[in-house]
Protein backbone atom coordinates (compact mmCIF):
# COMPACT_ATOMS: atom_id res chain seq x y z
CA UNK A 1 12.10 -36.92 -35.38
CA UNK A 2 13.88 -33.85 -36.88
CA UNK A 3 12.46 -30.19 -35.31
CA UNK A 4 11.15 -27.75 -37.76
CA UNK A 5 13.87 -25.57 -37.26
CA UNK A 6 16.58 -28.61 -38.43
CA UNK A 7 14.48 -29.19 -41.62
CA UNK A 8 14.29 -25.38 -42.77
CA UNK A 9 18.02 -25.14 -42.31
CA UNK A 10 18.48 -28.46 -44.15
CA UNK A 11 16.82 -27.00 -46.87
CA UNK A 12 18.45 -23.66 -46.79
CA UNK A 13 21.83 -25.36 -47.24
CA UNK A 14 20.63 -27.56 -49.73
CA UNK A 15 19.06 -24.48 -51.61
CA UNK A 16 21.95 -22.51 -51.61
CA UNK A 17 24.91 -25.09 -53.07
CA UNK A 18 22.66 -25.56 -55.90
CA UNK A 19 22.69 -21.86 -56.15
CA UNK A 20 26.18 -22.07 -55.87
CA UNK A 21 26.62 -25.20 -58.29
CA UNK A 22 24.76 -23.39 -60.70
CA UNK A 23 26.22 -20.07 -60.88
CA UNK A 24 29.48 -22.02 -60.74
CA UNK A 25 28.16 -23.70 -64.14
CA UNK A 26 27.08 -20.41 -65.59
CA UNK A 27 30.77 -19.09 -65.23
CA UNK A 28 32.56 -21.84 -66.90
CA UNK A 29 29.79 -21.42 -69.79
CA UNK A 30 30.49 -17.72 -69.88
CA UNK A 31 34.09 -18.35 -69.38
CA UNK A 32 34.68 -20.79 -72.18
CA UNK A 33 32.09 -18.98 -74.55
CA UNK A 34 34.66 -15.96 -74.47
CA UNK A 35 37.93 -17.88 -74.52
CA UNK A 36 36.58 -19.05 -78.46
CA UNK A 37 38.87 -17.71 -80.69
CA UNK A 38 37.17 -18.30 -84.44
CA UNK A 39 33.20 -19.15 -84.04
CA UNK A 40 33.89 -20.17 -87.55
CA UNK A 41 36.01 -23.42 -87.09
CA UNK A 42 33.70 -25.21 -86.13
CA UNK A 43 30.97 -24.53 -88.58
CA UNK A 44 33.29 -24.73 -92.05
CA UNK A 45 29.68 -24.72 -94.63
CA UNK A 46 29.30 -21.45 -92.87
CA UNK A 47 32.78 -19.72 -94.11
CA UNK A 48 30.95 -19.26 -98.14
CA UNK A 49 27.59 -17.88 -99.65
CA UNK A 50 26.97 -18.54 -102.86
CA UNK A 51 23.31 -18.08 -103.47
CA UNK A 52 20.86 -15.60 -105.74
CA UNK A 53 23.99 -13.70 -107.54
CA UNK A 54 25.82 -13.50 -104.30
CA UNK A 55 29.40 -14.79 -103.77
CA UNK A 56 30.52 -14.56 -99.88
CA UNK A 57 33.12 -15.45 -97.77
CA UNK A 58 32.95 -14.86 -93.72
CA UNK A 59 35.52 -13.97 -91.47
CA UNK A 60 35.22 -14.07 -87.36
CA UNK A 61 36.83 -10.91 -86.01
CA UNK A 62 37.03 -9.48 -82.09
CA UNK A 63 36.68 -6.10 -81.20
CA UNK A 64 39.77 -5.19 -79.82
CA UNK A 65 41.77 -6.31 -82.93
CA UNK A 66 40.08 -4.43 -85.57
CA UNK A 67 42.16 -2.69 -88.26
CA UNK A 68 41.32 1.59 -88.64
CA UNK A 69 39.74 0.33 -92.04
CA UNK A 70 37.31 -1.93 -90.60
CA UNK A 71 36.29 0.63 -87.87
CA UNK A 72 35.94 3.12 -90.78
CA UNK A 73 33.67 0.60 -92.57
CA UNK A 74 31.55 -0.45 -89.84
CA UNK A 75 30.66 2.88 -89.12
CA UNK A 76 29.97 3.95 -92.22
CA UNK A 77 27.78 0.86 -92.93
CA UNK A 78 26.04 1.74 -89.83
CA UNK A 79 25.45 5.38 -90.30
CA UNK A 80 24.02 3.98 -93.92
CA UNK A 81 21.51 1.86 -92.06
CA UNK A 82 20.85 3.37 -88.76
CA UNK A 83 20.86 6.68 -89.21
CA UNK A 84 16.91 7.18 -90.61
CA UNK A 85 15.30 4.67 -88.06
CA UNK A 86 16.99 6.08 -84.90
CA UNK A 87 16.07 10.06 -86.54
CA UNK A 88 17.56 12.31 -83.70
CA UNK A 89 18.50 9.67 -81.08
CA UNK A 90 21.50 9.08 -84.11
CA UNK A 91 24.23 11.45 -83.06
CA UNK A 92 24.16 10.13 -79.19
CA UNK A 93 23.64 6.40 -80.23
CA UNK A 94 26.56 6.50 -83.06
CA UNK A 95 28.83 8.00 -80.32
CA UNK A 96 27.55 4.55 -77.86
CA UNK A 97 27.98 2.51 -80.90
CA UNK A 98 31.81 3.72 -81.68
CA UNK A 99 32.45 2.71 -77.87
CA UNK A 100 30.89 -0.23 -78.41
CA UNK A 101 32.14 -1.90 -81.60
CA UNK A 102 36.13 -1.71 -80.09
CA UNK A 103 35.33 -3.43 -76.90
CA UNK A 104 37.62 -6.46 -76.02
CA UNK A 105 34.15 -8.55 -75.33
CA UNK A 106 32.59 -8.10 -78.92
CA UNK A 107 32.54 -10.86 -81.60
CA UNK A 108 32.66 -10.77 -84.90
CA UNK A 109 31.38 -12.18 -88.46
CA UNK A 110 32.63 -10.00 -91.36
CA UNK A 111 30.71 -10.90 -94.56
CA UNK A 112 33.40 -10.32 -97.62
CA UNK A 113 32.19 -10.39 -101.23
CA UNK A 114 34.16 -11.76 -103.50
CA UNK A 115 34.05 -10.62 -107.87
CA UNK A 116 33.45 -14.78 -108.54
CA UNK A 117 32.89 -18.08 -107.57
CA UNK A 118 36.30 -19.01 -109.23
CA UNK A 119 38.19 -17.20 -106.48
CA UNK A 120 36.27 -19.27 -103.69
CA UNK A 121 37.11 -23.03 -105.39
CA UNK A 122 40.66 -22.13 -105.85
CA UNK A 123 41.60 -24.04 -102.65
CA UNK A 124 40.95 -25.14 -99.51
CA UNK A 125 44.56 -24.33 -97.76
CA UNK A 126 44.23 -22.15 -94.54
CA UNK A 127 46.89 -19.54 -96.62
CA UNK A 128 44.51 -18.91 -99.25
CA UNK A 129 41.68 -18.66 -97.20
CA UNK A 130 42.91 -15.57 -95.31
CA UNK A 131 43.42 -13.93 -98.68
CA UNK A 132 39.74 -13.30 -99.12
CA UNK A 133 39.75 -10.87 -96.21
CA UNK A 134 41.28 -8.36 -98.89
CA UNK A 135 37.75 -8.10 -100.46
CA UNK A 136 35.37 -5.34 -99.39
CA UNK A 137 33.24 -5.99 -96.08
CA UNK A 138 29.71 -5.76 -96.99
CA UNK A 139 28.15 -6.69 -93.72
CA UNK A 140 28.79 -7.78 -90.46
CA UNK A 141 27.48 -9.50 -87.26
CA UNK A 142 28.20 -7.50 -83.76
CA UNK A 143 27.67 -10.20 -81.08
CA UNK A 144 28.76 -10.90 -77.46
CA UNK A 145 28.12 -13.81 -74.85
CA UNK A 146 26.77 -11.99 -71.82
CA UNK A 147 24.25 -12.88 -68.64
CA UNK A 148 20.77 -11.62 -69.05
CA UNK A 149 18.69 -12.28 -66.30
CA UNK A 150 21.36 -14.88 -65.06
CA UNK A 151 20.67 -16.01 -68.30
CA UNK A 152 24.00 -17.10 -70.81
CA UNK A 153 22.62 -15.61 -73.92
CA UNK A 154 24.40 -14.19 -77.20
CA UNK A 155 23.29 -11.04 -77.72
CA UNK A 156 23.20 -9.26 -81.29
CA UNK A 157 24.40 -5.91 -80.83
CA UNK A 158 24.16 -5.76 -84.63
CA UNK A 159 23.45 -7.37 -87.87
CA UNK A 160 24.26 -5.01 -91.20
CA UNK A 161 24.41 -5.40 -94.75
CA UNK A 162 24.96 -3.25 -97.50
CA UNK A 163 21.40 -2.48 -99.69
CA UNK A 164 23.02 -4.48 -103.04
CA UNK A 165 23.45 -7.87 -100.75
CA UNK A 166 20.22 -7.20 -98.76
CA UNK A 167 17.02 -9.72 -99.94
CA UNK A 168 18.78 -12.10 -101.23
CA UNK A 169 19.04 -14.53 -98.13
CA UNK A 170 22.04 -13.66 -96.58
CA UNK A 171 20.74 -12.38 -93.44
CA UNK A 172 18.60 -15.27 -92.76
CA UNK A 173 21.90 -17.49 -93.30
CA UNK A 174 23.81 -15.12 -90.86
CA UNK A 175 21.47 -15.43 -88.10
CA UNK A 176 21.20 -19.34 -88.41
CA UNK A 177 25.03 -19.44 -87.72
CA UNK A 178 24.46 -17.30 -84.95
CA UNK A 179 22.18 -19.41 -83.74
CA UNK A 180 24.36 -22.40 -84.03
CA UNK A 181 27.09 -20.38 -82.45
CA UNK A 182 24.84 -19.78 -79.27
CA UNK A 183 23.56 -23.62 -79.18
CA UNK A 184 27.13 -24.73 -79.92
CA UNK A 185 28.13 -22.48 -77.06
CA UNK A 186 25.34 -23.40 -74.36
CA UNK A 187 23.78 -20.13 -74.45
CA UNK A 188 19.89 -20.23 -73.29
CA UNK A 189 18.83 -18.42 -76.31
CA UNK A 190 19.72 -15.51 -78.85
CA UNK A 191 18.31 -11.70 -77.74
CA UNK A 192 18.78 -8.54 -79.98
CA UNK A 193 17.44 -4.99 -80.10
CA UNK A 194 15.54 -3.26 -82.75
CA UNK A 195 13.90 -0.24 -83.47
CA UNK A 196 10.37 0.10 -83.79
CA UNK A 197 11.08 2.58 -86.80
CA UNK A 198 12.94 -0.40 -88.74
CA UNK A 199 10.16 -2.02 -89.90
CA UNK A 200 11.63 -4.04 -92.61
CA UNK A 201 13.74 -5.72 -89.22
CA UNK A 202 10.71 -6.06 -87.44
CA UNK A 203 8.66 -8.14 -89.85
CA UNK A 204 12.75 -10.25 -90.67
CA UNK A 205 12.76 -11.26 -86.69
CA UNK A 206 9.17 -11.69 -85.98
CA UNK A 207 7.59 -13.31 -89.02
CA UNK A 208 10.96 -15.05 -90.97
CA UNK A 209 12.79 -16.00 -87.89
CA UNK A 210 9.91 -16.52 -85.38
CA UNK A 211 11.56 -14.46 -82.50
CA UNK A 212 9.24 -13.15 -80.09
CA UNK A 213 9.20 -10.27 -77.96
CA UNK A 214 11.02 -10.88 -74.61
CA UNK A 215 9.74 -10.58 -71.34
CA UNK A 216 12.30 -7.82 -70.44
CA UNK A 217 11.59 -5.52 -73.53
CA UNK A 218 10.06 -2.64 -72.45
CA UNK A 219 6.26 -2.78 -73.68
CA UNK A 220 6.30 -6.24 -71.86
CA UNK A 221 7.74 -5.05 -68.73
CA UNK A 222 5.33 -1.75 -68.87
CA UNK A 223 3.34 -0.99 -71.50
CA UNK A 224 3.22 2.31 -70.49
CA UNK A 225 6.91 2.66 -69.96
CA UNK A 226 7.16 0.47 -73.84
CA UNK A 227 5.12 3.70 -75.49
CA UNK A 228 8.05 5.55 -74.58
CA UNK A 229 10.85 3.48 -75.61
CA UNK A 230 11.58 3.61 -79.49
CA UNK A 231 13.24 -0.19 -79.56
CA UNK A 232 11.58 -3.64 -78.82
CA UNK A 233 14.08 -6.77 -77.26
CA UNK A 234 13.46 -9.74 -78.91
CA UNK A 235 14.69 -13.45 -78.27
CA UNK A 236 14.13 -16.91 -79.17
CA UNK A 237 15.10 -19.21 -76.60
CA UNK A 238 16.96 -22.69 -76.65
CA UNK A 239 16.27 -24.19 -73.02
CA UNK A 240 13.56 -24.51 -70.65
CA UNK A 241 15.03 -22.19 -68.22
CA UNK A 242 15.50 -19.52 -70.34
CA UNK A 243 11.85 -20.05 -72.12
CA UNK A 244 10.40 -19.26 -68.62
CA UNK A 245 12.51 -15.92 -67.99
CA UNK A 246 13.11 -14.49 -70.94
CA UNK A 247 9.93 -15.74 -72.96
CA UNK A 248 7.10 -15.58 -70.68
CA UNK A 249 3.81 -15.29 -71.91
């Protein structure tokens, strides 16, 4: 008959390879999640819009690769957007943001518009496609793969359209791809940041897309501490696991 002493240690060492097994399998998630080069190839219906007067094409980008006009135009699209919900916060979060948007770890989806649906059925070829980059960016999708909680989520650092191409069902459409990015990727769920002032995003991510308001946003870690914090986390998870940690009711 084993002592007591034999059992706890059995158990110990049992406890920690699956510890070790699954933080193992956490890294080759997080690993292979970054080594994608275009989120795009595998979702082709994804690459074109063409709904309520809209006519899109999308384009995966990283941040490390971006051209000085596409830094100029993602930060004037966000100064466009941002700049009334964060008030006086703006000027310290644009300079975060700038930081931000070049790191080698950030993913891309650059929404183009093109002047007609002619220009979208002209072919198929990989040569042609990349010519549609040469049309204006009028939104974009700022996401990384990262660990929250020991959690593999994809986190939205930011989601921004121009006014003209707002309503009109784009963003919805974005953030299904992103979730089929994070799914397709073995990520325990999608989590993003929004102001409390941006109440337009608010109602989008609560009410349209049914995300919730994670366990590790501030007014559900303290609601005192959450009073003082202008920006709620919100998430919808994917997995069991990640229901549990970042979900919690």
């Amino acid at each position: 008959m084993e002592a007591k002493g034999e059992i706890n240690q059995r158990e110990t060492r049992m406890k920690r390879k699956e510890m070790l097994e699954k933080k193992k399998s956490v890294h080759e998630i997080m690993k292979t999640a970054a080594s994608e080069k275009d989120c795009l190839s595998h979702f082709p219906h994804f690459r074109h819009y063409q709904r309520n007067g809209l006519c899109i094409h999308l384009e995966s980008g990283r941040g490390d690769k971006l051209s000085s006009d596409t830094k100029k135009c993602i930060l004037n699209l966000l100064k466009l957007n941002m700049e009334a919900p964060y008030g006086p916060e703006w000027p310290a979060e644009e300079k975060v943001k700038r930081r931000e948007m070049v790191a080698s770890e950030a993913r891309y989806i650059f929404v183009h518009e093109i002047p007609n649906e002619d220009a979208i059925k002209e072919s198929e070829s990989v040569d042609k496609e990349r010519k549609f980059t040469c049309y204006p960016i009028v939104g974009f999708v700022h996401y990384r793969f990262i660990l929250e909680e020991e959690i593999p989520v994809l986190y939205v650092y930011e989601l921004q359209l121009e006014p003209h191409v707002q309503g009109k069902g784009l963003g919805k459409f974005l953030m299904q791809l992103i979730e089929f990015i994070a799914c397709k990727n073995r990520m325990g769920a999608v989590v993003l940041t929004v102001q409390k002032a941006n109440l337009l995003a608010m109602d989008f991510y609560l009410h349209k897309l049914k995300y919730t308001v994670s366990a590790i946003s501030p007014s559900r870690v303290d609601p005192l501490l959450g009073l003082e914090k202008s920006y709620e986390i919100l998430c919808k998870a994917f997995d069991h696991e990640a229901q549990v940690v970042l979900e919690a009711s």
